[in-house]
N, C-alpha and C. Protein backbone atom coordinates (compact mmCIF):
# COMPACT_ATOMS: atom_id res chain seq x y z
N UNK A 1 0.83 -1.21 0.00
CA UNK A 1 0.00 0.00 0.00
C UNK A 1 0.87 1.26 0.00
N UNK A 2 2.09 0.89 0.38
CA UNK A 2 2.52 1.77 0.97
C UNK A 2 3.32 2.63 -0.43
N UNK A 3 3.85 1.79 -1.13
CA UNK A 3 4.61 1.48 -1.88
C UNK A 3 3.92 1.66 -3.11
N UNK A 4 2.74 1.65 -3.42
CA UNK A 4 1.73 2.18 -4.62
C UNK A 4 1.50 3.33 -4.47
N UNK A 5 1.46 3.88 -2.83
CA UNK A 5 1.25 5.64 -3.10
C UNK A 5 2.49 6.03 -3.14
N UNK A 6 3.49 5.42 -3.06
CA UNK A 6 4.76 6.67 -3.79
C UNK A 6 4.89 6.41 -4.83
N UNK A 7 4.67 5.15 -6.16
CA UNK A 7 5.10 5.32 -6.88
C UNK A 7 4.26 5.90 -7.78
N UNK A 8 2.72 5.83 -7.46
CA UNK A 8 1.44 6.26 -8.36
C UNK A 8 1.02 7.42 -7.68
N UNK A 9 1.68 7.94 -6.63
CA UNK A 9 1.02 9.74 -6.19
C UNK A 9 2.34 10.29 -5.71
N UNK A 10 2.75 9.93 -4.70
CA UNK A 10 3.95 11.16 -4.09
C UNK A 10 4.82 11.18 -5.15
N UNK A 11 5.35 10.50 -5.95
CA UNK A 11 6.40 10.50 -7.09
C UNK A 11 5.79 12.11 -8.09
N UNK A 12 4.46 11.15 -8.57
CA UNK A 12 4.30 12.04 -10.05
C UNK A 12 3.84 13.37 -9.09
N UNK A 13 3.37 13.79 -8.32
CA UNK A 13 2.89 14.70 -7.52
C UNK A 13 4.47 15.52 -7.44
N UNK A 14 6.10 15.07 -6.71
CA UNK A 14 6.87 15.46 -6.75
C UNK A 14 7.34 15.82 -8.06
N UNK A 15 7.64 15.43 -9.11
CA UNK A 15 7.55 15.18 -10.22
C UNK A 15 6.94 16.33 -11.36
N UNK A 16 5.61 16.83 -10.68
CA UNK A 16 4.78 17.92 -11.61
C UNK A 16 5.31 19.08 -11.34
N UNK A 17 5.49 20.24 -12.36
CA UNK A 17 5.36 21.53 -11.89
C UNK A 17 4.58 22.71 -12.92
N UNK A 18 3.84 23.29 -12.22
CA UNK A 18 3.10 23.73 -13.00
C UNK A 18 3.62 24.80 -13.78
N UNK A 19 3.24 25.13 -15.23
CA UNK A 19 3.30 25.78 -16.34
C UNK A 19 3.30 27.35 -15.85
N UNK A 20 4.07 28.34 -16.69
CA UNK A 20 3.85 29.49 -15.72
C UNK A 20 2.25 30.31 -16.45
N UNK A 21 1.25 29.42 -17.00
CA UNK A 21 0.07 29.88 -16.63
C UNK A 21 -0.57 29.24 -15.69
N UNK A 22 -0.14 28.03 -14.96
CA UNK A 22 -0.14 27.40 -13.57
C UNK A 22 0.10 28.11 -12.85
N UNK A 23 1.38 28.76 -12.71
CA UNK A 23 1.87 29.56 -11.82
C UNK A 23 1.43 30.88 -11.60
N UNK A 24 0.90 31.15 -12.27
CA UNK A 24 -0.35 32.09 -12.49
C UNK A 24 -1.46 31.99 -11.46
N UNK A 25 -1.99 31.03 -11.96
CA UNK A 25 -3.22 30.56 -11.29
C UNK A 25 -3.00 29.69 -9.82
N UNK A 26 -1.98 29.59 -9.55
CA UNK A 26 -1.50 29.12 -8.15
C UNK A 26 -1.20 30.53 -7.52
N UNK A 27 -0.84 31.53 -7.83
CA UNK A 27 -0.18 32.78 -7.40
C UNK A 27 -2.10 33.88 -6.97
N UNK A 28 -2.82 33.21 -7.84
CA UNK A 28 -4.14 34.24 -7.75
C UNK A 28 -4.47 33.35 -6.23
N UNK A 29 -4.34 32.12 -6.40
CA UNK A 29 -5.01 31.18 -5.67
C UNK A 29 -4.36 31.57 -4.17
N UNK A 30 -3.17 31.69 -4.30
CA UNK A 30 -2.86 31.71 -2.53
C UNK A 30 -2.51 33.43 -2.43
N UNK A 31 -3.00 33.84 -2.98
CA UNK A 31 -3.01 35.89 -2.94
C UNK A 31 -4.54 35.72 -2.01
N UNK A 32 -5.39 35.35 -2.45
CA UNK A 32 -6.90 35.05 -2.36
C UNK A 32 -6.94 34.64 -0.69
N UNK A 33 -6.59 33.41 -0.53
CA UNK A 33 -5.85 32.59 0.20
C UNK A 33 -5.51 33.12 1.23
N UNK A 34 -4.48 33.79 1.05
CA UNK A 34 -3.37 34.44 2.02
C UNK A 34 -4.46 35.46 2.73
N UNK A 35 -5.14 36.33 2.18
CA UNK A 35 -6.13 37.44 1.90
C UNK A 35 -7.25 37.37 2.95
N UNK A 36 -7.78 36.15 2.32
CA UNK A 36 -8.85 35.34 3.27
C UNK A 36 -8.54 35.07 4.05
N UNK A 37 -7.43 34.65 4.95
CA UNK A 37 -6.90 34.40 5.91
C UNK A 37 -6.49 35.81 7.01
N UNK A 38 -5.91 36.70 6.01
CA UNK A 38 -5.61 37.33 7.12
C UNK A 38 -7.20 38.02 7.67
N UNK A 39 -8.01 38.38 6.94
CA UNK A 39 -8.98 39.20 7.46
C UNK A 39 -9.69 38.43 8.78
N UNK A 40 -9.79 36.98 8.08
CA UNK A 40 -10.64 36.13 9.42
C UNK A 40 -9.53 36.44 10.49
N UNK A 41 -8.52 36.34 10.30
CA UNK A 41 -7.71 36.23 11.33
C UNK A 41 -7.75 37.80 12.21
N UNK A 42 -7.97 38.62 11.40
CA UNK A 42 -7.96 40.32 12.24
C UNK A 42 -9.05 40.27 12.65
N UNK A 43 -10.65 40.08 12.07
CA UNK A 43 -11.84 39.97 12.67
C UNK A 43 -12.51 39.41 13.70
N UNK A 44 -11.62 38.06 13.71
CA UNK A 44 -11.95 37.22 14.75
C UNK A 44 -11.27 37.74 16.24
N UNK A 45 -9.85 38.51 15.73
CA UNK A 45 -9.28 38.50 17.14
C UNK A 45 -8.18 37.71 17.18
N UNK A 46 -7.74 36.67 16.45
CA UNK A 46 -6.84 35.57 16.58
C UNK A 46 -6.09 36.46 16.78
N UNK A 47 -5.71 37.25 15.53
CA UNK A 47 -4.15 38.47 15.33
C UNK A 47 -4.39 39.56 15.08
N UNK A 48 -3.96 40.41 16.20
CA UNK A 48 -3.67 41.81 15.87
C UNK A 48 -2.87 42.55 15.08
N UNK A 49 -3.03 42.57 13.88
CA UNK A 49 -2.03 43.10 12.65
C UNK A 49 -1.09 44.18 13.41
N UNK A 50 -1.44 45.06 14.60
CA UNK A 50 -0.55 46.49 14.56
C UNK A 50 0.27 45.99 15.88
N UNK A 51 0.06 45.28 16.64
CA UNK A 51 0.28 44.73 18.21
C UNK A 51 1.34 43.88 17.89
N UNK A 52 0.67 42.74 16.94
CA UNK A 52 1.26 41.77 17.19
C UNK A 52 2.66 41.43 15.71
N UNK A 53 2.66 42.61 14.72
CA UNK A 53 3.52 42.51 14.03
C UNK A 53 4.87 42.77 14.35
N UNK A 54 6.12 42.07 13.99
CA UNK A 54 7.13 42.63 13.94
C UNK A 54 7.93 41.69 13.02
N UNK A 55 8.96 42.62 12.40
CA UNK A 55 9.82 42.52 11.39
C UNK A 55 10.75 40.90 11.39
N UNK A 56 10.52 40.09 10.41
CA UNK A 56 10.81 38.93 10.58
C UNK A 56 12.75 38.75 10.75
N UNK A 57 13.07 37.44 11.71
CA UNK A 57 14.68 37.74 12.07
C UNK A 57 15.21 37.11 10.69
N UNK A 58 14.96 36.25 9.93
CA UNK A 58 15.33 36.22 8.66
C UNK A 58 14.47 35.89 7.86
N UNK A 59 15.03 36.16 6.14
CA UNK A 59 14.12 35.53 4.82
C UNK A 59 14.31 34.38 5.12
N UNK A 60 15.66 33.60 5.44
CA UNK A 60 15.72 32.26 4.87
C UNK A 60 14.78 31.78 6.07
N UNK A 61 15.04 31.99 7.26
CA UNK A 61 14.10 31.12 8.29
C UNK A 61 12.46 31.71 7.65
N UNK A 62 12.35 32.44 7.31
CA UNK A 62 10.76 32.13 6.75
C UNK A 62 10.33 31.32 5.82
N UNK A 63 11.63 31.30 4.53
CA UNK A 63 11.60 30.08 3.48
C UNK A 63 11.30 28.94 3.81
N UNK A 64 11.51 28.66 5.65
CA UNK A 64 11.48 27.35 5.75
C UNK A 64 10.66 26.80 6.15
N UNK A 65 9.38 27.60 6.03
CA UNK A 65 8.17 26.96 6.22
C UNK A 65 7.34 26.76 5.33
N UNK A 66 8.32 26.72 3.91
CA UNK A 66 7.42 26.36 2.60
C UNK A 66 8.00 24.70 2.72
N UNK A 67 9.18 24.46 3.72
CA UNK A 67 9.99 22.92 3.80
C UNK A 67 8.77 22.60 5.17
N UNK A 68 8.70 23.08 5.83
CA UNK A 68 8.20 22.96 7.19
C UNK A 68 7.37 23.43 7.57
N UNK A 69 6.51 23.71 7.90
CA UNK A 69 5.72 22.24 7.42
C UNK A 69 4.78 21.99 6.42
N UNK A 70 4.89 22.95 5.72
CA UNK A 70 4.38 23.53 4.19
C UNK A 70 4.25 21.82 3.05
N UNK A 71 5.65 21.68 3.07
CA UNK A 71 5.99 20.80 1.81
C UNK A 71 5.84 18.84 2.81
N UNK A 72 6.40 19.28 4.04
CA UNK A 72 6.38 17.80 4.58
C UNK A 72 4.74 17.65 4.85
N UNK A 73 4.01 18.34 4.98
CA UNK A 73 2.39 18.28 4.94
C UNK A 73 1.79 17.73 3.80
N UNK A 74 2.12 18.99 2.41
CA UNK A 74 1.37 18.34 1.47
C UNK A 74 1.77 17.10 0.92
N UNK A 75 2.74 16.96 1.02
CA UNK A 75 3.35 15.51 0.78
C UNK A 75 2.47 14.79 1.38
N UNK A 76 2.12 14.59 2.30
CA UNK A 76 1.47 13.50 3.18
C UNK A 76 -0.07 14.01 2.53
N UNK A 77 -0.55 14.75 2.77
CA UNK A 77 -2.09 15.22 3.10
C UNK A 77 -2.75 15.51 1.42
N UNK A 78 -1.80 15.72 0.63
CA UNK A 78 -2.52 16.06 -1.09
C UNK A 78 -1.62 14.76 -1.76
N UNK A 79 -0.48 14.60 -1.60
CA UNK A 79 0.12 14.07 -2.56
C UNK A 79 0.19 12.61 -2.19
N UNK A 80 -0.34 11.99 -1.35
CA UNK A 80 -0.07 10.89 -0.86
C UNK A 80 -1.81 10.04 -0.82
N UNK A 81 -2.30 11.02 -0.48
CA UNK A 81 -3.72 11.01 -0.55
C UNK A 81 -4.88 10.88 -1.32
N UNK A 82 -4.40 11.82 -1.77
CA UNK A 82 -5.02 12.45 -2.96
C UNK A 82 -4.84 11.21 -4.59
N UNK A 83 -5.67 11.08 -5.25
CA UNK A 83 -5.16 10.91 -6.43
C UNK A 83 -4.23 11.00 -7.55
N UNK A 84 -3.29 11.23 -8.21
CA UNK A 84 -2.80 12.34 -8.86
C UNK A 84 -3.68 12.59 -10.14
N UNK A 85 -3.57 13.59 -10.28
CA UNK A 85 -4.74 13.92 -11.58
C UNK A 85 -4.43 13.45 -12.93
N UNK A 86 -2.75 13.52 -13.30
CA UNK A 86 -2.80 12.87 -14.42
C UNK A 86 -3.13 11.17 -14.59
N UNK A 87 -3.61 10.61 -13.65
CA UNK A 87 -4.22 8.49 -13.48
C UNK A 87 -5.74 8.61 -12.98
N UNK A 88 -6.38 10.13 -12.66
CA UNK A 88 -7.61 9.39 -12.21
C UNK A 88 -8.22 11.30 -11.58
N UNK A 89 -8.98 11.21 -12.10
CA UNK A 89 -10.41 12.94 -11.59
C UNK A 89 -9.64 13.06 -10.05
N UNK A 90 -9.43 14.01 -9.59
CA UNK A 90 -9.77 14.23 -7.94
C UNK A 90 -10.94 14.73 -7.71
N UNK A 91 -11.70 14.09 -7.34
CA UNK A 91 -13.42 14.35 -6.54
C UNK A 91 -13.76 15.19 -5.55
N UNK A 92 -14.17 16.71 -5.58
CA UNK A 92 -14.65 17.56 -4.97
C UNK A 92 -14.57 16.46 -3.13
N UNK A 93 -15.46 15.61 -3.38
CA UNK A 93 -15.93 14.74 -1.96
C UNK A 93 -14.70 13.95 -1.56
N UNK A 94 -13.89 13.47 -2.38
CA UNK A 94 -12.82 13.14 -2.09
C UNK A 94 -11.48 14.49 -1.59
N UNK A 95 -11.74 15.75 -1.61
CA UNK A 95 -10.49 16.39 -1.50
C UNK A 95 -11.04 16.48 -0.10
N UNK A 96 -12.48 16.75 0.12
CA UNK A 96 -13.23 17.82 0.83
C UNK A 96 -12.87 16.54 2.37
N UNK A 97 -12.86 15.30 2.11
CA UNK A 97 -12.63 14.35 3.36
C UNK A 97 -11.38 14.38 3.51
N UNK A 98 -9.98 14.58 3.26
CA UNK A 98 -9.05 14.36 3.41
C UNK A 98 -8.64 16.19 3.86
N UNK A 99 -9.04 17.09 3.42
CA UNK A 99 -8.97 18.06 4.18
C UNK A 99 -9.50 18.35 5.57
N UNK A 100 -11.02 18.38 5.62
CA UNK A 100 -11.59 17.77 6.84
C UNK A 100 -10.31 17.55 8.33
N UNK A 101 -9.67 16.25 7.29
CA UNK A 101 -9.15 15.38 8.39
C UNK A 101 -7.89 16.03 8.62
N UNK A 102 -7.09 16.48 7.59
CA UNK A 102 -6.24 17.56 7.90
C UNK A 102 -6.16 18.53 8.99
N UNK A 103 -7.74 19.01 8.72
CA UNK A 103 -7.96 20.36 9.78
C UNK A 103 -7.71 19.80 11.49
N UNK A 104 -8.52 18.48 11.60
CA UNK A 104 -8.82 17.93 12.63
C UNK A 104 -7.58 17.25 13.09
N UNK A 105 -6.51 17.31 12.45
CA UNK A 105 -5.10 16.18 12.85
C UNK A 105 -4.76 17.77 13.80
N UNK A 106 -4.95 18.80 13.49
CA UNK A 106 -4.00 19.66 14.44
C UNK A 106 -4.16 20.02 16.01
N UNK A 107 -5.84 19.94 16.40
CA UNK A 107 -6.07 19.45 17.85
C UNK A 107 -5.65 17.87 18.22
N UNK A 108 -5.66 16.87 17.66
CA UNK A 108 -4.95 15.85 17.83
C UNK A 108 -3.57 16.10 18.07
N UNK A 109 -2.94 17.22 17.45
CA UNK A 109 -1.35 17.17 17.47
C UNK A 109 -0.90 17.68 18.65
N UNK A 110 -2.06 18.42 19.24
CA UNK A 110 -1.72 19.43 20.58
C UNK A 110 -2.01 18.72 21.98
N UNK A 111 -2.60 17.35 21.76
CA UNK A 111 -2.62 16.18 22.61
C UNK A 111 -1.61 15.40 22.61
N UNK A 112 -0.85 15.14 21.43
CA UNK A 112 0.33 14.37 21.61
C UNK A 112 1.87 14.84 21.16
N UNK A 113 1.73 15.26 19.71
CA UNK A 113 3.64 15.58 19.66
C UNK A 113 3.68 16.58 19.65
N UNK A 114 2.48 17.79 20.22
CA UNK A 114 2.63 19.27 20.32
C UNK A 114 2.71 19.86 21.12
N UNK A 115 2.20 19.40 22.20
CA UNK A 115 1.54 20.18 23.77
C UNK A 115 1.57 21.24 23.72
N UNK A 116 3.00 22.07 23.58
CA UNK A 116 2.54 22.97 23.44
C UNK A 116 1.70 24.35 22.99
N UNK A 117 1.30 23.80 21.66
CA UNK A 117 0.57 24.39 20.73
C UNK A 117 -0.63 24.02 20.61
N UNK A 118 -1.15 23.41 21.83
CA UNK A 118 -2.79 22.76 22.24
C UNK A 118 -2.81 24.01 22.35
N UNK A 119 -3.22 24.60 23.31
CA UNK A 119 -4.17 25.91 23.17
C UNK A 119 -4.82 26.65 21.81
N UNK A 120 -3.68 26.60 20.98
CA UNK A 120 -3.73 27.31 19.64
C UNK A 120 -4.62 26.09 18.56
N UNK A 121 -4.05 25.23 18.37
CA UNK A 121 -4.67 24.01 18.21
C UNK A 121 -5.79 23.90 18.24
N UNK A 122 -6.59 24.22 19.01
CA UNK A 122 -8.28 23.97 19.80
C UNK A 122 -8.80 25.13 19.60
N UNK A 123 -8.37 26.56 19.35
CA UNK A 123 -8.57 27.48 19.34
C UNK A 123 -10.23 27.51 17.82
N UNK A 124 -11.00 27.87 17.76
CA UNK A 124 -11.70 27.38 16.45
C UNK A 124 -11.32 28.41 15.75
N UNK A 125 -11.06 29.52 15.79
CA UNK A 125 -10.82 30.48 15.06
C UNK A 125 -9.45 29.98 14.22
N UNK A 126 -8.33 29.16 14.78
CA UNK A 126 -7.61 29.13 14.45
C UNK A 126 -7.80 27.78 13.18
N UNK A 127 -8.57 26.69 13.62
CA UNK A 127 -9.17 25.93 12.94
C UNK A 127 -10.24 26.79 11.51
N UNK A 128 -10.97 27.60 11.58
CA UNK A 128 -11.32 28.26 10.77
C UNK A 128 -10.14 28.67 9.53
N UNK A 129 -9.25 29.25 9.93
CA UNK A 129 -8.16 29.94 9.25
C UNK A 129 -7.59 28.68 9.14
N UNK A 130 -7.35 27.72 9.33
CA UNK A 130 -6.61 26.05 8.71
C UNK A 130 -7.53 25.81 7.34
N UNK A 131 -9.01 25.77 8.01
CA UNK A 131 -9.66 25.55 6.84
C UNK A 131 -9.48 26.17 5.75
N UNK A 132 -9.48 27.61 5.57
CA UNK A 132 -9.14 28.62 4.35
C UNK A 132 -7.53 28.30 3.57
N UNK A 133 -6.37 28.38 4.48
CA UNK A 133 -5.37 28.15 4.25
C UNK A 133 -5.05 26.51 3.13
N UNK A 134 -5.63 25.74 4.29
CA UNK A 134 -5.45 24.22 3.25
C UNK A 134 -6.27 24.02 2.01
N UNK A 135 -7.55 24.36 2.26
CA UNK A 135 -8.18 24.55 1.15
C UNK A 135 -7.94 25.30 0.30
N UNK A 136 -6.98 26.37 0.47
CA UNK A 136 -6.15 26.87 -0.66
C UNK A 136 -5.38 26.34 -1.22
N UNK A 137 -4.80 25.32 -0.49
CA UNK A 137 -3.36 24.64 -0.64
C UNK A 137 -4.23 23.41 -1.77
N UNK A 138 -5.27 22.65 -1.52
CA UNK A 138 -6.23 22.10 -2.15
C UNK A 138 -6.70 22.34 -3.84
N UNK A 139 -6.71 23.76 -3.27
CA UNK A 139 -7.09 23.90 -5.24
C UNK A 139 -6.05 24.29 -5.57
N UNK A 140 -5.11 24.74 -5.34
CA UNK A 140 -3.43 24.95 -6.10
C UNK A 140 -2.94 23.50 -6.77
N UNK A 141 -3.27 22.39 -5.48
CA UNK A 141 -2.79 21.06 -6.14
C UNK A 141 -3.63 20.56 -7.11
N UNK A 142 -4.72 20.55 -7.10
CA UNK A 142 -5.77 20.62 -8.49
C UNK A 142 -5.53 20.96 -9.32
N UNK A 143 -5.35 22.80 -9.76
CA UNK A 143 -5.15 23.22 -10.56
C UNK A 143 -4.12 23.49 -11.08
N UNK A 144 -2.89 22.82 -10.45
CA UNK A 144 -1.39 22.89 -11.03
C UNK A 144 -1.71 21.41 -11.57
N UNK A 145 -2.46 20.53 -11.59
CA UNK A 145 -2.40 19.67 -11.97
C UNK A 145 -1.56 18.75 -11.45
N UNK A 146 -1.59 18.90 -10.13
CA UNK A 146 -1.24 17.62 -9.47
C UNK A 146 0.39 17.65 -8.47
N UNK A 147 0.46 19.34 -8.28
CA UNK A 147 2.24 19.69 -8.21
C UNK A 147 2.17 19.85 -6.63
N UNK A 148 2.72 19.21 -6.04
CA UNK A 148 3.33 19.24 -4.71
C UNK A 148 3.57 20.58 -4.07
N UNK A 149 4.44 21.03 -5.35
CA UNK A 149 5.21 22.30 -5.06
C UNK A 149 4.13 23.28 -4.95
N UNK A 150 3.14 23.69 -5.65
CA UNK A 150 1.99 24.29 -5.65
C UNK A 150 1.64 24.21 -4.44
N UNK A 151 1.28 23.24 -3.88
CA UNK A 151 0.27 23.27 -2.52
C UNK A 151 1.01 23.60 -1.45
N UNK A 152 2.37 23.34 -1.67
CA UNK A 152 3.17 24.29 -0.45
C UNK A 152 3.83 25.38 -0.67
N UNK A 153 3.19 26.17 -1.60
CA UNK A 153 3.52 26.91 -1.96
C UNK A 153 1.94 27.90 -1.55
N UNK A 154 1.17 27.64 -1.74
CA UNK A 154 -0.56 28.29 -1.07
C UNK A 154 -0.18 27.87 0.26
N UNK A 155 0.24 27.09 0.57
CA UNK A 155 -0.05 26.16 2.43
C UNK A 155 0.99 27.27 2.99
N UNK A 156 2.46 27.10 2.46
CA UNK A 156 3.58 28.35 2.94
C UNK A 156 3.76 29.55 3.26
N UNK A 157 2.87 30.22 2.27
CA UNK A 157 3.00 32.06 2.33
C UNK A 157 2.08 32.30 3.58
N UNK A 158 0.74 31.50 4.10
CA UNK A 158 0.32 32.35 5.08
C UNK A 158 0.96 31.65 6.40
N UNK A 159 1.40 30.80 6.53
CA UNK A 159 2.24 30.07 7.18
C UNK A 159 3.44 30.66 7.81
N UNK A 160 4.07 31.77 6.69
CA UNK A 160 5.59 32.14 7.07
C UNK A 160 5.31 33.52 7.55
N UNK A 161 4.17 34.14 7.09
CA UNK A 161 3.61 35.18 7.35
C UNK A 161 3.27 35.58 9.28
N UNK A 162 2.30 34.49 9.34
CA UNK A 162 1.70 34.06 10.72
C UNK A 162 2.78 33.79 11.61
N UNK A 163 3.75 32.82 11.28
CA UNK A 163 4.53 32.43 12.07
C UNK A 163 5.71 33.36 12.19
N UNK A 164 6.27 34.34 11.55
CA UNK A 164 7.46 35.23 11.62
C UNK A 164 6.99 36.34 11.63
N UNK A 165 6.20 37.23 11.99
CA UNK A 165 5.77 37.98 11.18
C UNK A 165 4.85 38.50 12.28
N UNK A 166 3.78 37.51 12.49
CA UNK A 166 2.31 38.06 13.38
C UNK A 166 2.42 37.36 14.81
N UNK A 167 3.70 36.77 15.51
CA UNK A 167 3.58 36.26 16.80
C UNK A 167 3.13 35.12 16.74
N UNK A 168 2.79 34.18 15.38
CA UNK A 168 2.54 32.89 15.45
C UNK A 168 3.47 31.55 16.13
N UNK A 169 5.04 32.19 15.99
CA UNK A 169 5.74 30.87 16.84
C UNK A 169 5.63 31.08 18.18
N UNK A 170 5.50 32.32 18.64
CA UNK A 170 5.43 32.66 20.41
C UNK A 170 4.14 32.12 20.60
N UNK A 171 2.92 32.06 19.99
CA UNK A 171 1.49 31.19 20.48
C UNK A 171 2.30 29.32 20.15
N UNK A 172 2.34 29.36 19.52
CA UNK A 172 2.54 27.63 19.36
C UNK A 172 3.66 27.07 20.29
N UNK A 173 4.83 28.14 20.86
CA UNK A 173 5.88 27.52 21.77
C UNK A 173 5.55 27.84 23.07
N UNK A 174 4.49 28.53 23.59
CA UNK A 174 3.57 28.55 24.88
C UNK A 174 2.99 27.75 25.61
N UNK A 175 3.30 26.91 26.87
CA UNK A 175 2.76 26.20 27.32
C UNK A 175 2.04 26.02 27.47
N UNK A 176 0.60 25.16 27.39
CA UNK A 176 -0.91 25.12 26.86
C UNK A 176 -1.09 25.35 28.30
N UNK A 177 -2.45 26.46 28.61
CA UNK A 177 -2.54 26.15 30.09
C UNK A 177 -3.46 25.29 30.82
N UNK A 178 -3.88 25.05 29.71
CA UNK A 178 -4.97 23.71 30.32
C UNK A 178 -3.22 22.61 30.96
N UNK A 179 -2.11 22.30 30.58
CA UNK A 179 -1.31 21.31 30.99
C UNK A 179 -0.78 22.31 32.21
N UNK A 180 -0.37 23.98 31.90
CA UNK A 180 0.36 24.38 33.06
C UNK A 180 -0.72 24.22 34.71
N UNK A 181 -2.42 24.21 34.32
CA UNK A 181 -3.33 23.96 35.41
C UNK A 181 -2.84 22.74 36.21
N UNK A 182 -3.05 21.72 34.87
CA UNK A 182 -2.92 20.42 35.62
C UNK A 182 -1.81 20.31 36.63
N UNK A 183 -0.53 20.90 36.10
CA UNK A 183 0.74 20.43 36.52
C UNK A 183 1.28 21.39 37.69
N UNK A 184 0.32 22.49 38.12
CA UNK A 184 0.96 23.57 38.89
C UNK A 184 0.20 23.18 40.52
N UNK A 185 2.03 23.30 41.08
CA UNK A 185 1.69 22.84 42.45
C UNK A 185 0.60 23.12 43.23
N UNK A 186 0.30 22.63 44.16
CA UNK A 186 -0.40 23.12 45.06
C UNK A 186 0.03 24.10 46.29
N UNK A 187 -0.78 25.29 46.49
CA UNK A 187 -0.67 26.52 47.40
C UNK A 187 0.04 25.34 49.03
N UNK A 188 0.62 26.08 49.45
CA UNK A 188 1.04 25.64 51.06
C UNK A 188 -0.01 25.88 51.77
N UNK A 189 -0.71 26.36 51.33
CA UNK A 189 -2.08 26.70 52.49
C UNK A 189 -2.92 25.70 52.22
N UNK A 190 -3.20 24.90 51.24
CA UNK A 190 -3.90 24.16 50.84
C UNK A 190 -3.42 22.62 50.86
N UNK A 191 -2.11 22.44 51.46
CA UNK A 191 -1.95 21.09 51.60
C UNK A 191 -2.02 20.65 52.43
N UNK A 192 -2.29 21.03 53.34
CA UNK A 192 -2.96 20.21 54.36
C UNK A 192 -4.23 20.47 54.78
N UNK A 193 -4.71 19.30 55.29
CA UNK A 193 -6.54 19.61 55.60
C UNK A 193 -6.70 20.14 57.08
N UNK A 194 -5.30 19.93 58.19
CA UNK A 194 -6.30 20.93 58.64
C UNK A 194 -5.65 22.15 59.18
N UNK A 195 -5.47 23.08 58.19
CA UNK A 195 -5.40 24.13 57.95
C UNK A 195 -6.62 25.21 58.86
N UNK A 196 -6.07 25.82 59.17
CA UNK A 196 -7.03 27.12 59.70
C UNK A 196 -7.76 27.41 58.98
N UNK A 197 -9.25 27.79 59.08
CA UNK A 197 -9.91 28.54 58.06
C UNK A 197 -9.95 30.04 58.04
């Protein structure tokens, strides 16, 4: 199984790159994208564009979230998943379940290899803005016809944006406080029962 999706999807998926009237239409797609994202994100409250901006510490560390988790994502989540378009249609109902599950792997992630980025994770607003973002990343890989690079390339820009840019790595490297509750000692006044009232 394992071994049919690399050679019949993650391959030709690595493999494609789209035409620069692809690149075109991948470039409208995550402008849109990016766009849609930030507004939910100022409206809702998630991010304060004027508060919470500051000047990113490098280009290249922002580049690297078209590798991270941009490209190691769609790999897994479009290109592995997904059909590739040149062997077989990708199905509206078929993208729409594997995104879905996308959205939903990131409160899962904040229960186990994230902790710290549970809060943010669970956040729905922030889940909202996953949805816009991947589903951008979604029709880029569609409409590049099947290119890897495309979808982390829509998945990346609001990604490097959020995370360098708008205070997105200081929310995700924050200790969730639902774990700092659990884990924070108990008052001296309160450990023993019989305490003065």
């Amino acid at each position: 199984m394992v071994a049919l999706a690399v050679s019949n999807r993650i391959i030709p998926a690595l493999s494609t790159f789209p035409t620069a009237g692809g690149w075109a239409h991948v470039s409208a797609i995550t402008l849109m994208t990016t766009a849609a994202a930030g507004v939910v994100s100022t409206a809702t409250g998630f991010v304060d564009p004027v508060r919470d901006f500051r000047s990113p510490s490098s280009i290249l560390r922002m580049c690297s979230a078209f590798l991270f988790p941009s490209l190691a994502e769609e790999t897994v989540w479009r290109a592995a998943l997904l059909p590739h378009p040149s062997t077989s249609p990708v199905s509206l109902y078929h993208a729409g379940i594997v995104l879905a599950a996308h959205v939903a792997s990131h409160p899962i992630a904040g229960r186990t290899v994230w902790p710290r980025g549970r809060d943010v994770f669970d956040d729905p607003r922030f889940l909202v803005i996953a949805t816009i973002v991947l589903g951008g990343a979604t029709a880029s890989y569609i409409m590049s016809g099947g290119s890897v690079w495309a979808a982390a390339f829509t998945h990346g820009v609001p990604v490097a944006l959020w995370r360098d840019c708008f205070g997105g790595e200081d929310a995700l490297m924050k200790r969730s406080s639902s774990s700092s509750t659990d884990n924070a000692p108990i008052p001296k006044d309160k450990q023993s029962f019989g305490a003065d009232d």
